[in-house]
PDB file of N, CA and C in Angstrom:
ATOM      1  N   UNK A   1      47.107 194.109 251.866  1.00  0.00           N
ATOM      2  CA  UNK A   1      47.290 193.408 250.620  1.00  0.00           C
ATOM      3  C   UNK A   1      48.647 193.746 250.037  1.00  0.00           C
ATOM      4  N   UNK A   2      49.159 192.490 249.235  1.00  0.00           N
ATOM      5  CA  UNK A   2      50.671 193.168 249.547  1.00  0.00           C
ATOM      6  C   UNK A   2      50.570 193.334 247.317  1.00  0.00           C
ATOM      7  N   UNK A   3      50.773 193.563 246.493  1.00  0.00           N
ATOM      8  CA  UNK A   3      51.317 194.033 245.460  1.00  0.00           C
ATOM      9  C   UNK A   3      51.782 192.884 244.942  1.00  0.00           C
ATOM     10  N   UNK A   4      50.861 192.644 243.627  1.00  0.00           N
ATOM     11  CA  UNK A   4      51.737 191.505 242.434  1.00  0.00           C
ATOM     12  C   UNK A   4      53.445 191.777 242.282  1.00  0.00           C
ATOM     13  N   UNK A   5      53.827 190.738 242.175  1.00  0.00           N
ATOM     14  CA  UNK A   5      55.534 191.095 241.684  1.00  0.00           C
ATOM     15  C   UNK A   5      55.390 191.248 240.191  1.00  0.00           C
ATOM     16  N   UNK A   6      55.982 192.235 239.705  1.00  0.00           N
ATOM     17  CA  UNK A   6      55.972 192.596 238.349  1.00  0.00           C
ATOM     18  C   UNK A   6      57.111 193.224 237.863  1.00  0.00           C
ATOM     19  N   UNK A   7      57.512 193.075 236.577  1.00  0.00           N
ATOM     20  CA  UNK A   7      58.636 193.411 235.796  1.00  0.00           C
ATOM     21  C   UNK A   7      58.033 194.275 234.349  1.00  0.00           C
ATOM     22  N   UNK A   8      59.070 195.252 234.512  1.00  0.00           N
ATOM     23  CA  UNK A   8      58.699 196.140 232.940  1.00  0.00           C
ATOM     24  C   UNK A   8      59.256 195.524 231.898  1.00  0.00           C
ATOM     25  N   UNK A   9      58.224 195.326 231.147  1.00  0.00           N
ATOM     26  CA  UNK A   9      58.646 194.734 229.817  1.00  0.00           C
ATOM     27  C   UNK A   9      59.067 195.897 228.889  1.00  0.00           C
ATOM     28  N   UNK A  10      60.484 195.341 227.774  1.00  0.00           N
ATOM     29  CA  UNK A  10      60.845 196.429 226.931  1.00  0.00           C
ATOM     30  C   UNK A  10      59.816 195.971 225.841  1.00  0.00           C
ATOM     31  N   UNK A  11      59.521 197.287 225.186  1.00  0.00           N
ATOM     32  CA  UNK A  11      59.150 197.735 224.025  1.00  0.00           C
ATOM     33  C   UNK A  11      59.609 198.410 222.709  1.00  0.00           C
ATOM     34  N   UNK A  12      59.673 197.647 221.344  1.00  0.00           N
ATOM     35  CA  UNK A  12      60.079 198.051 220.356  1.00  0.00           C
ATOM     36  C   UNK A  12      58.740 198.462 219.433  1.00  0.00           C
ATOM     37  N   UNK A  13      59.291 199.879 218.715  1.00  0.00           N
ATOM     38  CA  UNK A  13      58.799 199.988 218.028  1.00  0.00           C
ATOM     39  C   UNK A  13      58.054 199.198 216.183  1.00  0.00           C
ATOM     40  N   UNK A  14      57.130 199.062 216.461  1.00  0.00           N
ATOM     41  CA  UNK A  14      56.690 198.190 215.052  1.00  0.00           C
ATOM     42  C   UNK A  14      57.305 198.800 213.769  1.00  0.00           C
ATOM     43  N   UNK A  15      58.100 197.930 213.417  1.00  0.00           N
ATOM     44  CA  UNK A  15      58.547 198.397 211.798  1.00  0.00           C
ATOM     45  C   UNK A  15      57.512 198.736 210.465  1.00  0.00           C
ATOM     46  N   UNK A  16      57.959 200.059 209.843  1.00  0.00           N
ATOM     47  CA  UNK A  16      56.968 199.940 209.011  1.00  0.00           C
ATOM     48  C   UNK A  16      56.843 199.561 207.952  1.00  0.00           C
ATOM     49  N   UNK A  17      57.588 199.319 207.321  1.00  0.00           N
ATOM     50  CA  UNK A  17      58.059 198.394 206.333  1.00  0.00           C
ATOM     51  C   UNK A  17      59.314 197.606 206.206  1.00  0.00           C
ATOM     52  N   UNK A  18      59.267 196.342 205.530  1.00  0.00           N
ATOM     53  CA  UNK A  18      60.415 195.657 205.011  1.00  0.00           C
ATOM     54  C   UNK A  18      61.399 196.425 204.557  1.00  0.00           C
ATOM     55  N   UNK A  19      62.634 196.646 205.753  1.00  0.00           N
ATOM     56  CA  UNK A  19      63.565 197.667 205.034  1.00  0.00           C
ATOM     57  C   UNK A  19      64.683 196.844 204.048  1.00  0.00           C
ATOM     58  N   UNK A  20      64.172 195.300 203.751  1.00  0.00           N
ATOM     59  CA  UNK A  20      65.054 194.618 203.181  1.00  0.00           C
ATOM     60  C   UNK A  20      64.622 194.894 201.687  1.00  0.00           C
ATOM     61  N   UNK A  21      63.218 195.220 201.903  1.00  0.00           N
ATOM     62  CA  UNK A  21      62.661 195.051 200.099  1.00  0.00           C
ATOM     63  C   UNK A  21      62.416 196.366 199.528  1.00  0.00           C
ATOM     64  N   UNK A  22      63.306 196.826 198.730  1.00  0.00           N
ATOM     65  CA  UNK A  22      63.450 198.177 198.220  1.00  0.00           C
ATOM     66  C   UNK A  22      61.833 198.461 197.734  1.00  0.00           C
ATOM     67  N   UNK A  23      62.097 200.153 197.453  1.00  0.00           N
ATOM     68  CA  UNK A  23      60.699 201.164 197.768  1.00  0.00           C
ATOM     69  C   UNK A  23      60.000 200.447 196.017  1.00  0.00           C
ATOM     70  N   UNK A  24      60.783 199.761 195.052  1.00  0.00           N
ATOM     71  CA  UNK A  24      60.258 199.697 193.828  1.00  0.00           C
ATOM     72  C   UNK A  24      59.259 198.402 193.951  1.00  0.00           C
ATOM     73  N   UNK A  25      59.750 197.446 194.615  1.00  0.00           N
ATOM     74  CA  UNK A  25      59.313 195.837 194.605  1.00  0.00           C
ATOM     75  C   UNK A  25      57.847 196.442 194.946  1.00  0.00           C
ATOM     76  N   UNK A  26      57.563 196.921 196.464  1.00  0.00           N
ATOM     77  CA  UNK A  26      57.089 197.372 197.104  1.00  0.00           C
ATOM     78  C   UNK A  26      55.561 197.962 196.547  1.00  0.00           C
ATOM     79  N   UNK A  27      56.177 198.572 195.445  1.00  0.00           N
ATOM     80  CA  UNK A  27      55.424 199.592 194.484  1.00  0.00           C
ATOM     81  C   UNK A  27      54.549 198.795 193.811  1.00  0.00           C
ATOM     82  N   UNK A  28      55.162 197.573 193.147  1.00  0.00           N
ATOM     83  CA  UNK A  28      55.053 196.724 192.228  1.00  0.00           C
ATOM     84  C   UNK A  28      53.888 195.871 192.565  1.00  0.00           C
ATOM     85  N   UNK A  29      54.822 195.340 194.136  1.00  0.00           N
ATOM     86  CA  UNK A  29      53.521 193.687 194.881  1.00  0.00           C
ATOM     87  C   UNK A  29      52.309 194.902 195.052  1.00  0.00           C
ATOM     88  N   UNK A  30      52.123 196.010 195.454  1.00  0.00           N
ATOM     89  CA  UNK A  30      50.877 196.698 195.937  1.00  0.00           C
ATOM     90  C   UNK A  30      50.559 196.827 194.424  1.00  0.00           C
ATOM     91  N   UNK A  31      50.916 197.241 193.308  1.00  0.00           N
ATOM     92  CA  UNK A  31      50.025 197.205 192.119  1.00  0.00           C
ATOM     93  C   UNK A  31      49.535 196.304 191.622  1.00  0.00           C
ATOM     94  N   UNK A  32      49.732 195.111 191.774  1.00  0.00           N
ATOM     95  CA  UNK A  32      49.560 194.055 191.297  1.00  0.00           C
ATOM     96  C   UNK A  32      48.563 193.232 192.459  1.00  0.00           C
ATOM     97  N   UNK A  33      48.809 193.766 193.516  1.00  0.00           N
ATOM     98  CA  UNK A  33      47.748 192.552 194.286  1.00  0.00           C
ATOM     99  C   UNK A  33      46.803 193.767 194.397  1.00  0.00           C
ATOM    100  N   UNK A  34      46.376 195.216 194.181  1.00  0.00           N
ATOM    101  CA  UNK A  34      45.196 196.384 193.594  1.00  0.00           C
ATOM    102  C   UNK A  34      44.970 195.625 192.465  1.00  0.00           C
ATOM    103  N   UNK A  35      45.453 195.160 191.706  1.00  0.00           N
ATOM    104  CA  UNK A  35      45.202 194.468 190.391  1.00  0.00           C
ATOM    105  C   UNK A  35      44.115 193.599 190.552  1.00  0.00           C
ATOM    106  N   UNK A  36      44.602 192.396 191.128  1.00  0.00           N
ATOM    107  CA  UNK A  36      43.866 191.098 191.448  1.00  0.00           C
ATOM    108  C   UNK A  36      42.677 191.240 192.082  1.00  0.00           C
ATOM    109  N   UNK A  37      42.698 192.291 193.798  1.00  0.00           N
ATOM    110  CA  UNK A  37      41.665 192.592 194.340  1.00  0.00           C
ATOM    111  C   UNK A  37      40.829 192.974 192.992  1.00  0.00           C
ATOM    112  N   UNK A  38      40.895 194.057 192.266  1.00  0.00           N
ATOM    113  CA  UNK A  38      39.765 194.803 191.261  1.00  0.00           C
ATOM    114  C   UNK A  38      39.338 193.486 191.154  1.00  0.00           C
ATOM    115  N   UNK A  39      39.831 192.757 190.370  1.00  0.00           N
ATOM    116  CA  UNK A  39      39.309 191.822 189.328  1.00  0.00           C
ATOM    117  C   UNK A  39      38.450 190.743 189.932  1.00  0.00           C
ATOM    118  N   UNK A  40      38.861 190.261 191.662  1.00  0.00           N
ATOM    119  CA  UNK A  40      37.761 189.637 192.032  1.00  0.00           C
ATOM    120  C   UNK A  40      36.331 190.245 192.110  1.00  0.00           C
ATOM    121  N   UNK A  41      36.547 191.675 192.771  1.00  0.00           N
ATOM    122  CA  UNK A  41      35.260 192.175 193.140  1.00  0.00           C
ATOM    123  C   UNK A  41      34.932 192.354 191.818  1.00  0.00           C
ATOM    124  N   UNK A  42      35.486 192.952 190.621  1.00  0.00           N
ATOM    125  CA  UNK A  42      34.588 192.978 189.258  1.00  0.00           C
ATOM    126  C   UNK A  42      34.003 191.588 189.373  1.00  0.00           C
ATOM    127  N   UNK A  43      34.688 190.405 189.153  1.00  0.00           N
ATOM    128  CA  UNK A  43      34.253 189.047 188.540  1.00  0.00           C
ATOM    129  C   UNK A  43      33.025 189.044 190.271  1.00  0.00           C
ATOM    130  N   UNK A  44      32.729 189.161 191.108  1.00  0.00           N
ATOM    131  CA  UNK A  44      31.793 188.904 192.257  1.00  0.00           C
ATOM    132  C   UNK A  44      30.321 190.150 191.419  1.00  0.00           C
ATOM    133  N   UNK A  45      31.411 191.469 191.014  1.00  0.00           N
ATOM    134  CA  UNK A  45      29.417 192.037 190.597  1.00  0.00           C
ATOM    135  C   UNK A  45      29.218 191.481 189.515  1.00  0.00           C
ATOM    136  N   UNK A  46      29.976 190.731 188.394  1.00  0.00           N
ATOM    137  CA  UNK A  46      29.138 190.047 187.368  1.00  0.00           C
ATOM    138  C   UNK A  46      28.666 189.256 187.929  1.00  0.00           C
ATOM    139  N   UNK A  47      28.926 188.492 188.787  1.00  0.00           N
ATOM    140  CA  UNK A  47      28.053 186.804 189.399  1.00  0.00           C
ATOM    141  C   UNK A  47      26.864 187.462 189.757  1.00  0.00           C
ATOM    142  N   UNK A  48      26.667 188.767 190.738  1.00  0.00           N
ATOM    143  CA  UNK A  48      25.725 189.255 191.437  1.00  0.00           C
ATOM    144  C   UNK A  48      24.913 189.932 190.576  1.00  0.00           C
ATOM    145  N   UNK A  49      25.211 190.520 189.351  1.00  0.00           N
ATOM    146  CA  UNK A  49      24.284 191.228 188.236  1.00  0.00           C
ATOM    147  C   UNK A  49      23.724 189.629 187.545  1.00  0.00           C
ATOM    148  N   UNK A  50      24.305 189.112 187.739  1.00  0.00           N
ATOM    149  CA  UNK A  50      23.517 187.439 186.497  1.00  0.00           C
ATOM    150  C   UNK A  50      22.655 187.490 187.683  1.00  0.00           C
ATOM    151  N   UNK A  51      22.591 187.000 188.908  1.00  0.00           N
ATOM    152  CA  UNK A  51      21.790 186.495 189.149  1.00  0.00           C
ATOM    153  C   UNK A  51      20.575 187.636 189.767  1.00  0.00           C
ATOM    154  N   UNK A  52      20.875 189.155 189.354  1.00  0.00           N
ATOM    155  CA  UNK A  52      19.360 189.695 189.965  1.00  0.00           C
ATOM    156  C   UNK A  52      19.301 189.503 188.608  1.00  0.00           C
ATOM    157  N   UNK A  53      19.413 189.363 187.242  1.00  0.00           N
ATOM    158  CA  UNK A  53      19.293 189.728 185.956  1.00  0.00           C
ATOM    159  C   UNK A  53      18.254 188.027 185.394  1.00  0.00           C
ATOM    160  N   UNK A  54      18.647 187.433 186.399  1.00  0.00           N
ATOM    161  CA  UNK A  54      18.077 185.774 186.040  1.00  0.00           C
ATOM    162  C   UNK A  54      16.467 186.040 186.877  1.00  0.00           C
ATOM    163  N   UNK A  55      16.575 186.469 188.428  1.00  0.00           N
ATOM    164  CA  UNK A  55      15.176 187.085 188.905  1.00  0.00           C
ATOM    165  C   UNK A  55      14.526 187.682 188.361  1.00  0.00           C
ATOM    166  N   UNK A  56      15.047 188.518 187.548  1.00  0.00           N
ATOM    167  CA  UNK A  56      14.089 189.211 186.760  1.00  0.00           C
ATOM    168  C   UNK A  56      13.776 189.269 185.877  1.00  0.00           C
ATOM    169  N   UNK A  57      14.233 188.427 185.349  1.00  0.00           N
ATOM    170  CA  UNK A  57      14.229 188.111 183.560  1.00  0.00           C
ATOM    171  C   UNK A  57      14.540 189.021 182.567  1.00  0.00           C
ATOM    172  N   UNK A  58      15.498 190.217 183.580  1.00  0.00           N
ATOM    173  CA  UNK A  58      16.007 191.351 182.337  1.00  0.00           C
ATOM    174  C   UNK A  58      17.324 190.115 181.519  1.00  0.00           C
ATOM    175  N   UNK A  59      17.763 191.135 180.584  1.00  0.00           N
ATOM    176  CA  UNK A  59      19.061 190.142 179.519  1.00  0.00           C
ATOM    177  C   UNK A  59      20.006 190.619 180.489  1.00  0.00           C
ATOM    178  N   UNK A  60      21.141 189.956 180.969  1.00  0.00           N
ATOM    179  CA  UNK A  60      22.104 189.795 181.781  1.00  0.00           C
ATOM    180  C   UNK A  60      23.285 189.471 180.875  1.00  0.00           C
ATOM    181  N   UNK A  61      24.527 189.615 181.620  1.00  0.00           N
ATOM    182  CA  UNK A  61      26.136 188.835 180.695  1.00  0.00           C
ATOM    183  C   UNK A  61      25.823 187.689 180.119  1.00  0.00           C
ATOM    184  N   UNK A  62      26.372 187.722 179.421  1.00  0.00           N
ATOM    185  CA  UNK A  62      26.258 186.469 178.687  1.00  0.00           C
ATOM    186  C   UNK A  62      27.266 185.231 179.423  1.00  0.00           C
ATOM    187  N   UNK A  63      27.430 184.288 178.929  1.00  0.00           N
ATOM    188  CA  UNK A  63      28.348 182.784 179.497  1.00  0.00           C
ATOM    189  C   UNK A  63      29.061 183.206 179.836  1.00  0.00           C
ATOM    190  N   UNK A  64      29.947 183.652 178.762  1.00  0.00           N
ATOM    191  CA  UNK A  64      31.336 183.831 178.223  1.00  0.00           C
ATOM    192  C   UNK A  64      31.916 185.028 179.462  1.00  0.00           C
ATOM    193  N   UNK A  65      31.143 185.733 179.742  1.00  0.00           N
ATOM    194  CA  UNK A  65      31.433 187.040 180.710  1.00  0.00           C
ATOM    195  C   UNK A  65      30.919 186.159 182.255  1.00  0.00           C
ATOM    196  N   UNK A  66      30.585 185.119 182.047  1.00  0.00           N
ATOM    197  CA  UNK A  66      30.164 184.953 183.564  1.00  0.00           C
ATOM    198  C   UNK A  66      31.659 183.629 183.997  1.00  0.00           C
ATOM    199  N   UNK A  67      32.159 182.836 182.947  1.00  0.00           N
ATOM    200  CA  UNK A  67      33.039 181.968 182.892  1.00  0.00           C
ATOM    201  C   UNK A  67      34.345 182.748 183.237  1.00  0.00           C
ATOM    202  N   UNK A  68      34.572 184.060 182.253  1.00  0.00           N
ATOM    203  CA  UNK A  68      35.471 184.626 181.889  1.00  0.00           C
ATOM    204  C   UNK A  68      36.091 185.482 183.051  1.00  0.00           C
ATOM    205  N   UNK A  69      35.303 186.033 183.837  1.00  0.00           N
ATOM    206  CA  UNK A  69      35.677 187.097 184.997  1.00  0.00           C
ATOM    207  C   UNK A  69      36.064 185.609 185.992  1.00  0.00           C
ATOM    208  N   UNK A  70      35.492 184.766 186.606  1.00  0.00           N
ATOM    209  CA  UNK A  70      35.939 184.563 187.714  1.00  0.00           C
ATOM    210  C   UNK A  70      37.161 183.300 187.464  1.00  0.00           C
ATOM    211  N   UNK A  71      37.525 182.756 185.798  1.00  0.00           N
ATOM    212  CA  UNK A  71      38.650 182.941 185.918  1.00  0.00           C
ATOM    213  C   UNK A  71      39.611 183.438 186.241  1.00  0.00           C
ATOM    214  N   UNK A  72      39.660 184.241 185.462  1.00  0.00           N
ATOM    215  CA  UNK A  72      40.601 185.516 185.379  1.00  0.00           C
ATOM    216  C   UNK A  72      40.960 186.228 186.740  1.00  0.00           C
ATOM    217  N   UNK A  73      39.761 186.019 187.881  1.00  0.00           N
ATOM    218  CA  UNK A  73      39.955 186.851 188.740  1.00  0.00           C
ATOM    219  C   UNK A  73      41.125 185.433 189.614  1.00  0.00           C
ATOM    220  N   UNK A  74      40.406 184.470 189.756  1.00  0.00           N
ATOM    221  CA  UNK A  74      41.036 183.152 190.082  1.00  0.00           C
ATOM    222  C   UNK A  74      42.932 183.513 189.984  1.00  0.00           C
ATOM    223  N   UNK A  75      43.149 183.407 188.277  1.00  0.00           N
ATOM    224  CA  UNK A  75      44.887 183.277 187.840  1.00  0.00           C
ATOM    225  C   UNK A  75      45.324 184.646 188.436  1.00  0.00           C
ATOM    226  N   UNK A  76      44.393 185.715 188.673  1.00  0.00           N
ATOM    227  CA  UNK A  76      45.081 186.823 188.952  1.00  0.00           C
ATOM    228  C   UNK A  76      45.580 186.839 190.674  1.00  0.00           C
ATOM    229  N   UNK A  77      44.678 186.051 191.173  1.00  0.00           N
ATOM    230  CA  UNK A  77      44.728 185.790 192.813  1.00  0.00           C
ATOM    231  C   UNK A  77      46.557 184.798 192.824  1.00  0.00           C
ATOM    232  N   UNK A  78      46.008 183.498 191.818  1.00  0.00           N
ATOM    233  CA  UNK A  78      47.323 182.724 192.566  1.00  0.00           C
ATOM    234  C   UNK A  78      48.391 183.492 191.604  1.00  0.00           C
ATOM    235  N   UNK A  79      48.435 184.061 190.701  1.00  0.00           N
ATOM    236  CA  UNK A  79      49.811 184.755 190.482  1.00  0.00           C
ATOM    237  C   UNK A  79      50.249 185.419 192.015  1.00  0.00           C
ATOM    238  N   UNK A  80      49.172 186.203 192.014  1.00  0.00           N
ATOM    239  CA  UNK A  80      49.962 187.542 193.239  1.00  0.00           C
ATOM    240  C   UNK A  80      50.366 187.062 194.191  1.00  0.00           C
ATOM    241  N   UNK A  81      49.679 185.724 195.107  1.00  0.00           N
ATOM    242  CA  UNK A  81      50.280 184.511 196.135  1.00  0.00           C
ATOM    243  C   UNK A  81      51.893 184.389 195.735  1.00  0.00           C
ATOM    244  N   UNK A  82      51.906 183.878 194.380  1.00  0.00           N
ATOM    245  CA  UNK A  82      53.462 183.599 193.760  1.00  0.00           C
ATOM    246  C   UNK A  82      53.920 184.693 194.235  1.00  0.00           C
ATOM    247  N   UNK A  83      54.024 185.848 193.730  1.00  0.00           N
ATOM    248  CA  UNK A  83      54.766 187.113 193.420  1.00  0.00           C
ATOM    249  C   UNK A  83      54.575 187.661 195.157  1.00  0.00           C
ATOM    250  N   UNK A  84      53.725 187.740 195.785  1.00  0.00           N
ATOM    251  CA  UNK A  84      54.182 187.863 197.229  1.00  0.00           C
ATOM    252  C   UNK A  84      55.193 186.936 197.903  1.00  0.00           C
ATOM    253  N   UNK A  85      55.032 185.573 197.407  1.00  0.00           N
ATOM    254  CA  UNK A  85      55.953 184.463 198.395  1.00  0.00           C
ATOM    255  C   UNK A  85      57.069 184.403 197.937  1.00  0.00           C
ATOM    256  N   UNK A  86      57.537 184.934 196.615  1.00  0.00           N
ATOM    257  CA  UNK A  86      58.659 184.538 196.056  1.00  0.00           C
ATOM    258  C   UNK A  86      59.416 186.135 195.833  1.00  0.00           C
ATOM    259  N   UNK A  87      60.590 186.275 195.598  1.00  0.00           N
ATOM    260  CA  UNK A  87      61.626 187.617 195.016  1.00  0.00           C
ATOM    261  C   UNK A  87      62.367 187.275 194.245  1.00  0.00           C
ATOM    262  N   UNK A  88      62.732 187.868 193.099  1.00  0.00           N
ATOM    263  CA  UNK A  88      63.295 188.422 192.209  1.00  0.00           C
ATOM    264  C   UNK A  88      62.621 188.002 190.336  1.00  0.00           C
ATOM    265  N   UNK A  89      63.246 187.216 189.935  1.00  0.00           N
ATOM    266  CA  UNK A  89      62.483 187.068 188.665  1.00  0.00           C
ATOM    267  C   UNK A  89      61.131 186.264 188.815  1.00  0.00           C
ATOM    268  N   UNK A  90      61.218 185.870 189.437  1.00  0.00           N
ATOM    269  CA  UNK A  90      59.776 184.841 189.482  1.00  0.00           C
ATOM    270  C   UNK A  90      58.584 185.595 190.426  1.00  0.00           C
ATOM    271  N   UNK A  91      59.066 186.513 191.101  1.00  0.00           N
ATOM    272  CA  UNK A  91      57.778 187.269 191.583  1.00  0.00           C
ATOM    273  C   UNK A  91      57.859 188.557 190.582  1.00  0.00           C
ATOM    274  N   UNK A  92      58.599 188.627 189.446  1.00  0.00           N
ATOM    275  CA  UNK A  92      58.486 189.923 188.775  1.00  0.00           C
ATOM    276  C   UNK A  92      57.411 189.321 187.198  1.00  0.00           C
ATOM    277  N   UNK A  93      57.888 188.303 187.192  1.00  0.00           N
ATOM    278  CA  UNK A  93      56.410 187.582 186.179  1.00  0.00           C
ATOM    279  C   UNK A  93      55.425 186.849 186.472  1.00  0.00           C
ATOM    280  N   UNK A  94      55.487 186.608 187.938  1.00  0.00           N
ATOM    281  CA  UNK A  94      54.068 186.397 188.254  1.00  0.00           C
ATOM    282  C   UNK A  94      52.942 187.662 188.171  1.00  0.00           C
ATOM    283  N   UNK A  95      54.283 189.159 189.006  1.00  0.00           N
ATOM    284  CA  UNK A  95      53.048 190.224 188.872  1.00  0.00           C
ATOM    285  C   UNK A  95      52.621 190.355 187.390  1.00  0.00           C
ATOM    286  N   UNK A  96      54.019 190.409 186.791  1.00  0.00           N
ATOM    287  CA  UNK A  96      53.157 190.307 184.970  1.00  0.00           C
ATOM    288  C   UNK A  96      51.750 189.327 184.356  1.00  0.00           C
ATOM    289  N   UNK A  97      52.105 188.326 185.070  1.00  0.00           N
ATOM    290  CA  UNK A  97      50.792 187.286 184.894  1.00  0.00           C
ATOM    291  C   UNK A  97      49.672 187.369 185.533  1.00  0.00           C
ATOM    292  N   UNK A  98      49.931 188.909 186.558  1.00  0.00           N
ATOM    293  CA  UNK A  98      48.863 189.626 187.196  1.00  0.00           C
ATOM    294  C   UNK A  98      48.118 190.609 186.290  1.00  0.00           C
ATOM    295  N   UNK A  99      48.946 191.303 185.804  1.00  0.00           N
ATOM    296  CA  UNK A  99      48.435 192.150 184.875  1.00  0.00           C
ATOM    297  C   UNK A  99      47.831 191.536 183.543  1.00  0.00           C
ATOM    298  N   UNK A 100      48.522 190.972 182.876  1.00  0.00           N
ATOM    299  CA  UNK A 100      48.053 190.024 181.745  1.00  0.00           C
ATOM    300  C   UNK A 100      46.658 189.471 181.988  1.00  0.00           C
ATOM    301  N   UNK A 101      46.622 188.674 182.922  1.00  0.00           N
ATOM    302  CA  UNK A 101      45.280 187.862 183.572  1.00  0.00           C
ATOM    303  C   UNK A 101      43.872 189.578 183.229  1.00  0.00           C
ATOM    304  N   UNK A 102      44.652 190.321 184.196  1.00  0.00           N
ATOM    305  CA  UNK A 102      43.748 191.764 184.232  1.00  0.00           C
ATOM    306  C   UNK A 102      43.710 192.361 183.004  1.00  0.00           C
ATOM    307  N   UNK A 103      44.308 192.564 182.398  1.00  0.00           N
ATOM    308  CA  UNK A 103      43.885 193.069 180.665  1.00  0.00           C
ATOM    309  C   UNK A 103      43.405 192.533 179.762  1.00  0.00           C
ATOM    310  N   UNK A 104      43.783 190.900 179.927  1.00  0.00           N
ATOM    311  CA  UNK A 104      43.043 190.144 179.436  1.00  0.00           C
ATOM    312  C   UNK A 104      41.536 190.621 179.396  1.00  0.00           C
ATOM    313  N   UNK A 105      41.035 189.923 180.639  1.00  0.00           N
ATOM    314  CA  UNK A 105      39.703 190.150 181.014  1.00  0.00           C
ATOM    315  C   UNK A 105      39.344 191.475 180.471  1.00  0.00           C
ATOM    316  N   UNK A 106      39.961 192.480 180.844  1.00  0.00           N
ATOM    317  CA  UNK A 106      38.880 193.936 180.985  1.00  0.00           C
ATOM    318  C   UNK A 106      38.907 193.785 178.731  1.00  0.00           C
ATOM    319  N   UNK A 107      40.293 193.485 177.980  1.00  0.00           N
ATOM    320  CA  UNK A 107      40.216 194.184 177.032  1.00  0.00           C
ATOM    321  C   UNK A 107      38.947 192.458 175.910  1.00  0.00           C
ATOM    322  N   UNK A 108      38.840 191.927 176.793  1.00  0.00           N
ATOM    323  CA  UNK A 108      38.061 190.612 176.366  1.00  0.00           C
ATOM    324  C   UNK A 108      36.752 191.491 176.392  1.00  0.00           C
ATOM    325  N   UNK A 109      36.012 191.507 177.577  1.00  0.00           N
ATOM    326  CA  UNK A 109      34.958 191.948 178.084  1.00  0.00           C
ATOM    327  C   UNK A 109      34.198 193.041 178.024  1.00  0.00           C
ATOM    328  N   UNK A 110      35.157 194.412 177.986  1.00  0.00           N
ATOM    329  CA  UNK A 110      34.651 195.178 178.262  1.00  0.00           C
ATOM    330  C   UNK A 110      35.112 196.316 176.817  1.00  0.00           C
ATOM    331  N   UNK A 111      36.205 196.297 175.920  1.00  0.00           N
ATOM    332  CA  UNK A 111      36.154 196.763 174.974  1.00  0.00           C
ATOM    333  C   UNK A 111      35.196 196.374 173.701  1.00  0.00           C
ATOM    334  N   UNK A 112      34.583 198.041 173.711  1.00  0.00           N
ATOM    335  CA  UNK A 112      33.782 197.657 173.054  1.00  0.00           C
ATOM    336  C   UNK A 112      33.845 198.011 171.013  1.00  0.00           C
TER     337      UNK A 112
END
């Protein structure tokens, strides 16, 4: 049996980060899309507390907290889309419209 013909392929090492996008941006898109993530999974356990809270006929969130989170979690998602796809001023107030969206909600909702 005679042996496939074969060639060594070169190999580069995987980059580990964008060495184009300084260590601050960096800092920023990861706080802000931690931001957004929270706020869906918050706005997913209010949907999931209404509805064991509707099975059981304990008192559950009210409207306003069931409307209110998965907005909020919604504007906080397509900001961070913006603010990932875009650089410089316009991904620096989308993350703001990340945070905003997120304080909104928590200081709506949850201050008591």
């Amino acid at each position: 049996m005679s042996s496939p013909d074969t060639e060594q392929l070169a190999t580069t090492p995987l980059p580990v980060g964008d060495p184009a996008v300084p260590e601050r941006r960096r800092f920023w898109r990861g706080l802000t899309g931690s931001l957004a993530a929270g706020m869906v999974v918050l706005a997913t356990c209010v949907l999931v507390i209404a509805g064991i809270c509707l099975f059981t006929a304990a008192p559950g969130p009210g409207p306003l907290m069931l409307i209110g989170h998965p907005v909020a979690a919604v504007l906080a998602v397509a900001a961070q889309r913006i603010a990932d796809a875009r650089t410089g001023r316009v991904a620096g107030f989308a993350g703001l419209g990340v945070v905003v969206s997120v304080t909104a909600a928590l200081s709506l909702f949850w201050w008591s």
